[in-house]
N, C-alpha and C. Protein backbone atom coordinates (compact mmCIF):
# COMPACT_ATOMS: atom_id res chain seq x y z
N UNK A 1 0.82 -1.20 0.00
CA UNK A 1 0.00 0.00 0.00
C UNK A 1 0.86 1.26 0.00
N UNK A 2 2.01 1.35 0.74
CA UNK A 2 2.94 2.40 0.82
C UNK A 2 3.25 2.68 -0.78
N UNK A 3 4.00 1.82 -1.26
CA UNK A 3 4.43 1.80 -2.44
C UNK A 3 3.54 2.21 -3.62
N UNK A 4 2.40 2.08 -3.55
CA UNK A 4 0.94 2.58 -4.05
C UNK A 4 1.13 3.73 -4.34
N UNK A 5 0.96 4.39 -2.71
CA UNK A 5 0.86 5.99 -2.20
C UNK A 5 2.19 6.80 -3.23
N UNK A 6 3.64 6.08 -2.64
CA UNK A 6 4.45 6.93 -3.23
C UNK A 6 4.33 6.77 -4.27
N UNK A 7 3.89 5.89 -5.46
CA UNK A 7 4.23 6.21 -6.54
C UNK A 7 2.77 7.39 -7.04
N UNK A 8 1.79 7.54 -6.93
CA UNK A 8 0.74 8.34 -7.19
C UNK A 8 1.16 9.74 -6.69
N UNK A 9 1.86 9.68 -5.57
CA UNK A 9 2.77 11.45 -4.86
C UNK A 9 3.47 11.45 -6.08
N UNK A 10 4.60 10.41 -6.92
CA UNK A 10 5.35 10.86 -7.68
C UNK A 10 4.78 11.23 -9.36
N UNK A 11 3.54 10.76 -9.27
CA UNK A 11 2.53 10.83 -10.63
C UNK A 11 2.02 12.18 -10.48
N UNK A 12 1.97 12.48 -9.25
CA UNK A 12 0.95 13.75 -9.42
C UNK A 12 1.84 15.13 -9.74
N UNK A 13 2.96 14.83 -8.62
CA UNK A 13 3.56 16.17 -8.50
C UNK A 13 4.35 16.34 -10.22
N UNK A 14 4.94 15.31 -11.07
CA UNK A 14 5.44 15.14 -12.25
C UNK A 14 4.61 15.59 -13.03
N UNK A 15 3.53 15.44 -13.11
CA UNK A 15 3.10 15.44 -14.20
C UNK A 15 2.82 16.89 -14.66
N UNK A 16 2.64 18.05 -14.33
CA UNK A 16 2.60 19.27 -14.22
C UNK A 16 3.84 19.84 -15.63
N UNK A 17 4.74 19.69 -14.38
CA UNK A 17 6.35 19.20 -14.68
C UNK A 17 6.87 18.96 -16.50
N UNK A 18 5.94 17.68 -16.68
CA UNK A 18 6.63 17.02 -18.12
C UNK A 18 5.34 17.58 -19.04
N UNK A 19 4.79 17.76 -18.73
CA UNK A 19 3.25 18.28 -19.46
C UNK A 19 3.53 19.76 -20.29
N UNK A 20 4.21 20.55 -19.56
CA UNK A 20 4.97 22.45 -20.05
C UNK A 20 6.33 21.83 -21.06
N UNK A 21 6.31 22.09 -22.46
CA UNK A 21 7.35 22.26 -23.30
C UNK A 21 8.21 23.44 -22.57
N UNK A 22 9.79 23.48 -22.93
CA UNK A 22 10.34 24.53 -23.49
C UNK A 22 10.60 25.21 -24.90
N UNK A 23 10.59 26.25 -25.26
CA UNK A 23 10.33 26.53 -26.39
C UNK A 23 11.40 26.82 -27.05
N UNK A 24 12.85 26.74 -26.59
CA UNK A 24 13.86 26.44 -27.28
C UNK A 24 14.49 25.17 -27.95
N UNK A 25 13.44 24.08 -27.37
CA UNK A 25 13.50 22.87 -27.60
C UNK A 25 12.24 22.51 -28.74
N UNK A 26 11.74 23.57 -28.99
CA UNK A 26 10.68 23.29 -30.36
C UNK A 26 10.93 24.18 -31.38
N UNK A 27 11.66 25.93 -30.85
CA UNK A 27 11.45 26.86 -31.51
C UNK A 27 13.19 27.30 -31.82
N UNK A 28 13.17 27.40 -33.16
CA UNK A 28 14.65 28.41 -33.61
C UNK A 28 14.68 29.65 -32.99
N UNK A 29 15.47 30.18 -32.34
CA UNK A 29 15.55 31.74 -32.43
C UNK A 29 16.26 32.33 -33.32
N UNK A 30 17.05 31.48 -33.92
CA UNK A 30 18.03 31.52 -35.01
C UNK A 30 17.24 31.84 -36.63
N UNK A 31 16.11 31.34 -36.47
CA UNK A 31 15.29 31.64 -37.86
C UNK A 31 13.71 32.49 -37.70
N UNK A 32 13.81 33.47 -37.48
CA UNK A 32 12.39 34.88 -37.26
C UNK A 32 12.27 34.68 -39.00
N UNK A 33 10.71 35.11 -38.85
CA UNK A 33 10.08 34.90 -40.08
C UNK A 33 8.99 35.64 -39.76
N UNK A 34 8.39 36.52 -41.00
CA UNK A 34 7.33 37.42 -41.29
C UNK A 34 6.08 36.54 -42.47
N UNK A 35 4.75 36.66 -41.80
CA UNK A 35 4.40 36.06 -42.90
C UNK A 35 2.74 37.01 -42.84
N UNK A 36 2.48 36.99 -44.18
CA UNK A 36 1.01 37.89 -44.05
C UNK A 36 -0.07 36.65 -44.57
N UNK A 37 -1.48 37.10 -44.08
CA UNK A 37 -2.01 35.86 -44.82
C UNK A 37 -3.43 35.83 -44.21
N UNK A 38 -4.16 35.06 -44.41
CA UNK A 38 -5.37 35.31 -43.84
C UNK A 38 -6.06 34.26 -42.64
N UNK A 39 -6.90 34.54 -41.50
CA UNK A 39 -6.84 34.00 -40.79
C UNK A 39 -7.73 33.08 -40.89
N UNK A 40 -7.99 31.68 -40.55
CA UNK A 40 -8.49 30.80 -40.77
C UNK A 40 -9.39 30.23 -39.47
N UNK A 41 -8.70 30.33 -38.89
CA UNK A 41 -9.50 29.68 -37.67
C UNK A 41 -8.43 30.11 -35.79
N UNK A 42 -9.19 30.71 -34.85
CA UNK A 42 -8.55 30.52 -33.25
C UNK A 42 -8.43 29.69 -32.56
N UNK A 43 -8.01 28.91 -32.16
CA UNK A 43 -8.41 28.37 -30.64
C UNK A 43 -8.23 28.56 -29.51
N UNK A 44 -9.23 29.38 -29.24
CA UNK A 44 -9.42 30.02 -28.01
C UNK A 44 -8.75 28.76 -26.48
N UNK A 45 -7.54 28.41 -26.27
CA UNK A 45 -7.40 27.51 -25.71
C UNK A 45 -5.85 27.57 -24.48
N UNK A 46 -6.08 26.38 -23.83
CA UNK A 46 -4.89 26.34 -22.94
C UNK A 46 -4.32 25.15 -22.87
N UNK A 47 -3.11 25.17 -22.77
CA UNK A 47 -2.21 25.99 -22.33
C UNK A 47 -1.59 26.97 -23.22
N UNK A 48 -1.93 26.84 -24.88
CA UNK A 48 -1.60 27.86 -25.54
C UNK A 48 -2.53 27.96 -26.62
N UNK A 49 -2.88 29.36 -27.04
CA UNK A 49 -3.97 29.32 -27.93
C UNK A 49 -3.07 29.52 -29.38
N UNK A 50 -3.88 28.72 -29.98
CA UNK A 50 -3.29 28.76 -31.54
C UNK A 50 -4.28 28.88 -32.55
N UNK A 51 -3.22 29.69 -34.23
CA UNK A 51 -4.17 30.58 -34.86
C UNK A 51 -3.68 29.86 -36.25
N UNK A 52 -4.98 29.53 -36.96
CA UNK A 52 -4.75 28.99 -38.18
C UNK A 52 -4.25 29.80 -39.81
N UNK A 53 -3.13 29.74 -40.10
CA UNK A 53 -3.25 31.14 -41.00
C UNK A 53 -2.94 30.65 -42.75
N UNK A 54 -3.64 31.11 -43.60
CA UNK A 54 -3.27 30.36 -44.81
C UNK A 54 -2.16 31.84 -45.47
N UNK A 55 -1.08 31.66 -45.88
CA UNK A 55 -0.10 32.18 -46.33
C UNK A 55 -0.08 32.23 -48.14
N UNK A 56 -0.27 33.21 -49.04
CA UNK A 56 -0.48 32.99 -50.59
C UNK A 56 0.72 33.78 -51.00
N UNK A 57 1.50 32.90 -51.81
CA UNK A 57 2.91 32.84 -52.47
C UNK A 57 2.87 33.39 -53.92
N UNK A 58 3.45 34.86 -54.00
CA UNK A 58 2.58 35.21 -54.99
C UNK A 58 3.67 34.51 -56.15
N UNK A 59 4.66 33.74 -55.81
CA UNK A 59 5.85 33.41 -56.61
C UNK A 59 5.22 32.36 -57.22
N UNK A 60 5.19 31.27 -56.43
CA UNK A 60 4.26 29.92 -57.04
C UNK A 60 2.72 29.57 -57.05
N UNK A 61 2.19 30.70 -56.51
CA UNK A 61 0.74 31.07 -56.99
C UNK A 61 -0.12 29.68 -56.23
N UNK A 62 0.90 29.67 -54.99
CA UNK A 62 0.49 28.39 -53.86
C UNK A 62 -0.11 29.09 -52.21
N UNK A 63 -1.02 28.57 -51.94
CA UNK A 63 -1.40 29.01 -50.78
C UNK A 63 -0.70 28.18 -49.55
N UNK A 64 -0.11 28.00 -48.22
CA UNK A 64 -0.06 27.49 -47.30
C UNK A 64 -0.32 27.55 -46.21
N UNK A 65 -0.97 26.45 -45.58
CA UNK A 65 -1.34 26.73 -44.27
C UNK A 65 -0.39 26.72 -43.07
N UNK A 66 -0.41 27.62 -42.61
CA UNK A 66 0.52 27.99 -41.18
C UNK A 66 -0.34 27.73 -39.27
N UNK A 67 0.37 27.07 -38.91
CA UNK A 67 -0.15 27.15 -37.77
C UNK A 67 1.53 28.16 -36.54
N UNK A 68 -0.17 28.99 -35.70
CA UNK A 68 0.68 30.46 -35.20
C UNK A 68 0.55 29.70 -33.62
N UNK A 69 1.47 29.17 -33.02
CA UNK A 69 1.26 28.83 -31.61
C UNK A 69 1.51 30.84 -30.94
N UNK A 70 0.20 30.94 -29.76
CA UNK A 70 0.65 31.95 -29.18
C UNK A 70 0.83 31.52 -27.70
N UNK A 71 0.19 32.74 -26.69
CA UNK A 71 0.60 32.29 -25.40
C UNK A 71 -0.70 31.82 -25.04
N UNK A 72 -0.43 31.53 -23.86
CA UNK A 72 -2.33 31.12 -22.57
C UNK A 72 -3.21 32.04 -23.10
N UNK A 73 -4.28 31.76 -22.70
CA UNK A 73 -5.37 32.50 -22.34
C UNK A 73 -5.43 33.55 -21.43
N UNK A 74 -4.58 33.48 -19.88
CA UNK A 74 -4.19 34.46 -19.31
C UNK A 74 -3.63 35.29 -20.12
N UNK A 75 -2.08 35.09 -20.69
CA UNK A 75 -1.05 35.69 -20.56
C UNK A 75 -1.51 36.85 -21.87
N UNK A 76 -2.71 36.49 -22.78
CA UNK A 76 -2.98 36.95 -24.16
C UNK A 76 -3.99 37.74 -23.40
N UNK A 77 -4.51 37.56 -22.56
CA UNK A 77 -5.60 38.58 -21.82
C UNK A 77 -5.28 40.07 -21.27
N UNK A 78 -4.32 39.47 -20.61
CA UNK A 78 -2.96 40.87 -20.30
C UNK A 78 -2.82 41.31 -20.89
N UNK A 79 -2.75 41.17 -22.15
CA UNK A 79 -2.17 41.85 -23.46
C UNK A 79 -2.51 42.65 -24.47
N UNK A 80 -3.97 42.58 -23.74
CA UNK A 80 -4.82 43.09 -24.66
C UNK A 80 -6.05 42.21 -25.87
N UNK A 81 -5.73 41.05 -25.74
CA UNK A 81 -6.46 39.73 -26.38
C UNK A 81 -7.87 39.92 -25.77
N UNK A 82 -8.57 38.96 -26.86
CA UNK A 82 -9.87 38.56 -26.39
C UNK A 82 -9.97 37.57 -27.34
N UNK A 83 -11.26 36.66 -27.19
CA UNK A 83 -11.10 35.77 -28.61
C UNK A 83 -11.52 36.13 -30.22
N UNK A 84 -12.05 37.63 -29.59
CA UNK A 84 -12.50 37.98 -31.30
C UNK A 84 -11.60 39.06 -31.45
N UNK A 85 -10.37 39.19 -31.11
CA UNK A 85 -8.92 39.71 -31.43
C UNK A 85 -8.99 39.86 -33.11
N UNK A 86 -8.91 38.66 -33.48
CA UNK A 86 -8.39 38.38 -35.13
C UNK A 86 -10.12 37.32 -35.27
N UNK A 87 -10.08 37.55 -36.54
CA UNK A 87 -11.70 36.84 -37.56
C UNK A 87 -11.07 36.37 -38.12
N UNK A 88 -11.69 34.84 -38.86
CA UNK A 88 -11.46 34.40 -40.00
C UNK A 88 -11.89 35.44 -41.28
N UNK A 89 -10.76 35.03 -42.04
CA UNK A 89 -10.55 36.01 -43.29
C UNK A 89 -9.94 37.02 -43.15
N UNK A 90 -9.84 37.25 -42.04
CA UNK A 90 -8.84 39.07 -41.25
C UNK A 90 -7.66 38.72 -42.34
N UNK A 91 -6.67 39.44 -43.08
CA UNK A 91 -5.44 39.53 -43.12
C UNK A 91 -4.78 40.04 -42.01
N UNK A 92 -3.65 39.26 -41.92
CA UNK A 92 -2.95 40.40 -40.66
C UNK A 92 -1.78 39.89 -41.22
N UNK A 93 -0.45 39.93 -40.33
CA UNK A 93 0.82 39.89 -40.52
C UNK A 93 1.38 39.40 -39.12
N UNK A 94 1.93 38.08 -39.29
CA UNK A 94 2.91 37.69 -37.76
C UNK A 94 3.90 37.87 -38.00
N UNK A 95 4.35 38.23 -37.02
CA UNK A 95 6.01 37.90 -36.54
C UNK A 95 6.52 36.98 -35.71
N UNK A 96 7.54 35.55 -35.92
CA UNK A 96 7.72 35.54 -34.80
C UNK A 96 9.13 34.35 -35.51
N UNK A 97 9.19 33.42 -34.39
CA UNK A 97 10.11 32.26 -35.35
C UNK A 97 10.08 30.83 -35.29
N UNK A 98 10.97 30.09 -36.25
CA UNK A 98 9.68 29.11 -36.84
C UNK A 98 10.47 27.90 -35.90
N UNK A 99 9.50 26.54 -36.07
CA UNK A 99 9.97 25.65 -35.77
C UNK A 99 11.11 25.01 -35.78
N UNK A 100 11.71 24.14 -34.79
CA UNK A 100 12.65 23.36 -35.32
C UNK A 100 13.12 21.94 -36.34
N UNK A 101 11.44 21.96 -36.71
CA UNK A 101 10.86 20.53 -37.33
C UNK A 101 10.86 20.89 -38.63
N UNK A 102 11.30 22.38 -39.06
CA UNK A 102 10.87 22.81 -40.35
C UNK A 102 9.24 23.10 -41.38
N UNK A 103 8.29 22.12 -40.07
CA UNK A 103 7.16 22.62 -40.64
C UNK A 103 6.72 23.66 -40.50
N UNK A 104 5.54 24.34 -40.85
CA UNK A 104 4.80 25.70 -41.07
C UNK A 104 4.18 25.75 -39.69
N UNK A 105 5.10 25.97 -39.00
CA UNK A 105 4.93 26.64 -37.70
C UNK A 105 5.58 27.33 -36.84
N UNK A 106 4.80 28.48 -36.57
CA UNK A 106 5.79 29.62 -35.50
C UNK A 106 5.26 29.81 -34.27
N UNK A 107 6.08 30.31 -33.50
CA UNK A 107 6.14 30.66 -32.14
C UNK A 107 5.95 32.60 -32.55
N UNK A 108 4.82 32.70 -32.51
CA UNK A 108 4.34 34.25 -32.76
C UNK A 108 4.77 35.10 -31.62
N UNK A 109 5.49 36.00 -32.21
CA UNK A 109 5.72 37.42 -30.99
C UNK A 109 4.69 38.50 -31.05
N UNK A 110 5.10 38.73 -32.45
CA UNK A 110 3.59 39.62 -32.58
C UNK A 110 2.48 39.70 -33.92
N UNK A 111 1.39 40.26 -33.57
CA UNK A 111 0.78 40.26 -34.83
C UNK A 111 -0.36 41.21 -34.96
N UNK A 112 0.16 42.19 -36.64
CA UNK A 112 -0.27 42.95 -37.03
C UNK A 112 -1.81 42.68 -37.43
N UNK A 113 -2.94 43.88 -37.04
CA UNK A 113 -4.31 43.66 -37.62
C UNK A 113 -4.24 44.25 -38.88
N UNK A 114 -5.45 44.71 -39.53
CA UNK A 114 -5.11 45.40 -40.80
C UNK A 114 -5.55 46.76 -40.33
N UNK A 115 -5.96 47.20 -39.45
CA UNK A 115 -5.95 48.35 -39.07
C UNK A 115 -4.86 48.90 -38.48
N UNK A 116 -3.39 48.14 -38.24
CA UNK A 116 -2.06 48.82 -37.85
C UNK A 116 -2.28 48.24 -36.19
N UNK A 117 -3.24 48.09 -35.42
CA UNK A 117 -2.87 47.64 -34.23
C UNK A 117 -1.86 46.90 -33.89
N UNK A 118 -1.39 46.69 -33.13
CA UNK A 118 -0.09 45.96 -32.61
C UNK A 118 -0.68 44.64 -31.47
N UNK A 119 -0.81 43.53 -32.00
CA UNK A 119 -1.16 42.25 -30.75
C UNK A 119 0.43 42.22 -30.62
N UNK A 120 0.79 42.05 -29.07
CA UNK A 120 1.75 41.09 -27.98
C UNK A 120 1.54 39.62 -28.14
N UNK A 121 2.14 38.83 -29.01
CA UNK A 121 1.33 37.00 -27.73
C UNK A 121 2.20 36.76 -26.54
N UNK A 122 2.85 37.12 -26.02
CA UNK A 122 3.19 36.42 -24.56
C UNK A 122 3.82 35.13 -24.64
């Protein structure tokens, strides 16, 4: 029964723990990238909310879809966020930098509305 107990103390307090990425371990800082494009879909979510963005290449006349990891729900609240921040179809413009997997995904710092506002993600 002891042995029970401690291992469920060691399940609980861990799991918190291994559950939070670091984001130098997913994200380049070495490669920042700008991309404009239109917004597709939010998810209003936690532990990080993420923004669907389709990207159109006016070179190869190809559209791509981008996924924008931002911060919490808190931390985007602070910031000035809400969930109707950005609409589907909005153009806007992110900033931020991309994965280490090479796929179409960034770690967003910031992002332009089309009215010039300035979003923070946290």
């Amino acid at each position: 029964m002891r042995s029970v107990s401690l291992f469920f103390i060691l399940f609980v307090v861990s799991s918190p723990a291994s559950a939070h990425h670091s984001f130098d371990a997913e994200y380049n800082t070495n490669r920042p990238v700008t991309l404009t494009g239109r917004v597709v879909k939010l998810l209003w979510q936690n532990p990080h909310s993420i923004l669907y963005v389709d990207v159109f290449d006016a070179k190869t006349s190809r559209t791509t879809s981008w996924t924008i990891e931002l911060g919490s729900i808190s931390n985007l609240t602070r910031l000035g966020w809400t969930q109707n921040s950005v609409k589907p179809a909005q153009e806007i413009t992110v900033k931020g930098i991309r994965a280490l997997s090479h796929e179409n995904k960034v770690l967003a710092r910031e992002i332009t509305l089309p009215n010039g506002e300035l979003l923070h993600s946290g």
